[in-house]
C-alpha atoms as a PDB file:
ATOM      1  CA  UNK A   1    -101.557-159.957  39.546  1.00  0.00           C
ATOM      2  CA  UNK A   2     -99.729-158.614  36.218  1.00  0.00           C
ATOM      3  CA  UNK A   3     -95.855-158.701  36.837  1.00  0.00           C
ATOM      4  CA  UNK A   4     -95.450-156.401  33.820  1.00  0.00           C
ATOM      5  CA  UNK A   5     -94.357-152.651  33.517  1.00  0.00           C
ATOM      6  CA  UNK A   6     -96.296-150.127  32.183  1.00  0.00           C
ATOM      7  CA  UNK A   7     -94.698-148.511  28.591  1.00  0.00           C
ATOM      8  CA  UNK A   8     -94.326-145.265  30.428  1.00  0.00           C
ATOM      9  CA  UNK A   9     -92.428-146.517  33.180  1.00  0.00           C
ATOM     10  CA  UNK A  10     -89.086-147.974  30.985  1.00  0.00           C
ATOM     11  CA  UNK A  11     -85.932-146.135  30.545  1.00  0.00           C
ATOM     12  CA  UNK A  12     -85.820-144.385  27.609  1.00  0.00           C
ATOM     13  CA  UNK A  13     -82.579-145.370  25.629  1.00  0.00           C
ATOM     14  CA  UNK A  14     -80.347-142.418  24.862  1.00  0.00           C
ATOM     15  CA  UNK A  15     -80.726-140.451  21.657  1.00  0.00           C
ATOM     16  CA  UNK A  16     -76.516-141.139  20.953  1.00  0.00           C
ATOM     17  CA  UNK A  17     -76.785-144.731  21.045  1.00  0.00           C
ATOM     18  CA  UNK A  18     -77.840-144.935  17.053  1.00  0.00           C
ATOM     19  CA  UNK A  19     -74.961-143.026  15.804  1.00  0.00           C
ATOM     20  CA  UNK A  20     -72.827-143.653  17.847  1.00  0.00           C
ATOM     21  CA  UNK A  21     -73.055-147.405  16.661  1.00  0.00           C
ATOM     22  CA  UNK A  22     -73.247-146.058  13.474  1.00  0.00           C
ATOM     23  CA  UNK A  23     -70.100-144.128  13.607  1.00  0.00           C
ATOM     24  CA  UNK A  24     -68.251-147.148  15.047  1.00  0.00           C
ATOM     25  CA  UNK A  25     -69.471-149.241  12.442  1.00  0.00           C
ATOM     26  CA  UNK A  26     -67.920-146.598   9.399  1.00  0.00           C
ATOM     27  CA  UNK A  27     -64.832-146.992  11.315  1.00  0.00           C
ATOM     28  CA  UNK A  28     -64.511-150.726  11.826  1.00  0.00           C
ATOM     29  CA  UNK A  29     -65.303-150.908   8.246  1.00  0.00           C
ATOM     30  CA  UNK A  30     -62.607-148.321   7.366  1.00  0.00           C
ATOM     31  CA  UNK A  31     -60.413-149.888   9.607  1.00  0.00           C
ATOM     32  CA  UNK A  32     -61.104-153.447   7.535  1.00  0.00           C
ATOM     33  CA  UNK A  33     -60.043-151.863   4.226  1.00  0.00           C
ATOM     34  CA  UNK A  34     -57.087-150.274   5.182  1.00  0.00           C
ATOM     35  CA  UNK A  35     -56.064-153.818   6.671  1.00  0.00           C
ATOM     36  CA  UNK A  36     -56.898-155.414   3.707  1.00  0.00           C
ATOM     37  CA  UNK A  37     -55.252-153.161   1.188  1.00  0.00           C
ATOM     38  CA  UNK A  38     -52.145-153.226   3.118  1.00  0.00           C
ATOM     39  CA  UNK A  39     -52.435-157.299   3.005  1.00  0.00           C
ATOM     40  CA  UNK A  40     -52.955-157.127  -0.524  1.00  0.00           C
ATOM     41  CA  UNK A  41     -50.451-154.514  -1.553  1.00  0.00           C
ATOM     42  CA  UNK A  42     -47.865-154.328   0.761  1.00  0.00           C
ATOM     43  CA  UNK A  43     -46.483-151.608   2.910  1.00  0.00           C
ATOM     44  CA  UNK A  44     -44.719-149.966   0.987  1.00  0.00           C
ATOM     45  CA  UNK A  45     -47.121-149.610  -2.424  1.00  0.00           C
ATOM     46  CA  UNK A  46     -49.810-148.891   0.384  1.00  0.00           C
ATOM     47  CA  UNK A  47     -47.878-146.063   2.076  1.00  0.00           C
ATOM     48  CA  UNK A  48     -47.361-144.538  -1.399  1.00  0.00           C
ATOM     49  CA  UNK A  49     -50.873-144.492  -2.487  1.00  0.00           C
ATOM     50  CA  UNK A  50     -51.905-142.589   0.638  1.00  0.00           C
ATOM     51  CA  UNK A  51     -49.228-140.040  -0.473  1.00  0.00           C
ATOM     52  CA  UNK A  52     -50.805-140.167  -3.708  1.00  0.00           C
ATOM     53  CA  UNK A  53     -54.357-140.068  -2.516  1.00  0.00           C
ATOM     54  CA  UNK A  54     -53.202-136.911  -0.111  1.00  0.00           C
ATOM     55  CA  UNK A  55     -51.232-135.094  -3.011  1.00  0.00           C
ATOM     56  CA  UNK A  56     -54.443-135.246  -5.218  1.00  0.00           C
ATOM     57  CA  UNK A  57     -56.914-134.032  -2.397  1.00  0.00           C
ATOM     58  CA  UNK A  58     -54.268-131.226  -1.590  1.00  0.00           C
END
């Protein structure tokens, strides 16, 4: 006797799942820059190129 499912019968995962991983992933990475630029930089040099970066998108 076959213990195994037939294709049809398995939960379908949901459609969110990819970017939703996706999205976290951009974020962690984003999250992993800023870190690092502040390590690198400083607080205070970092803080003012935000402003900077900010002031030339405005």
């Amino acid at each position: 006797m076959s213990t195994n499912m037939p294709a049809s019968d398995l939960p379908d995962a949901p459609v969110w799942t990819r970017p939703l991983v996706l999205v976290g992933g951009v974020l962690g990475l984003l999250a992993a820059g800023t870190l690092a630029l502040w390590a690198h930089f400083g607080t205070a040099v970092f803080y003012e190129m935000v402003l900077a970066g900010l002031a030339a998108c405005l």
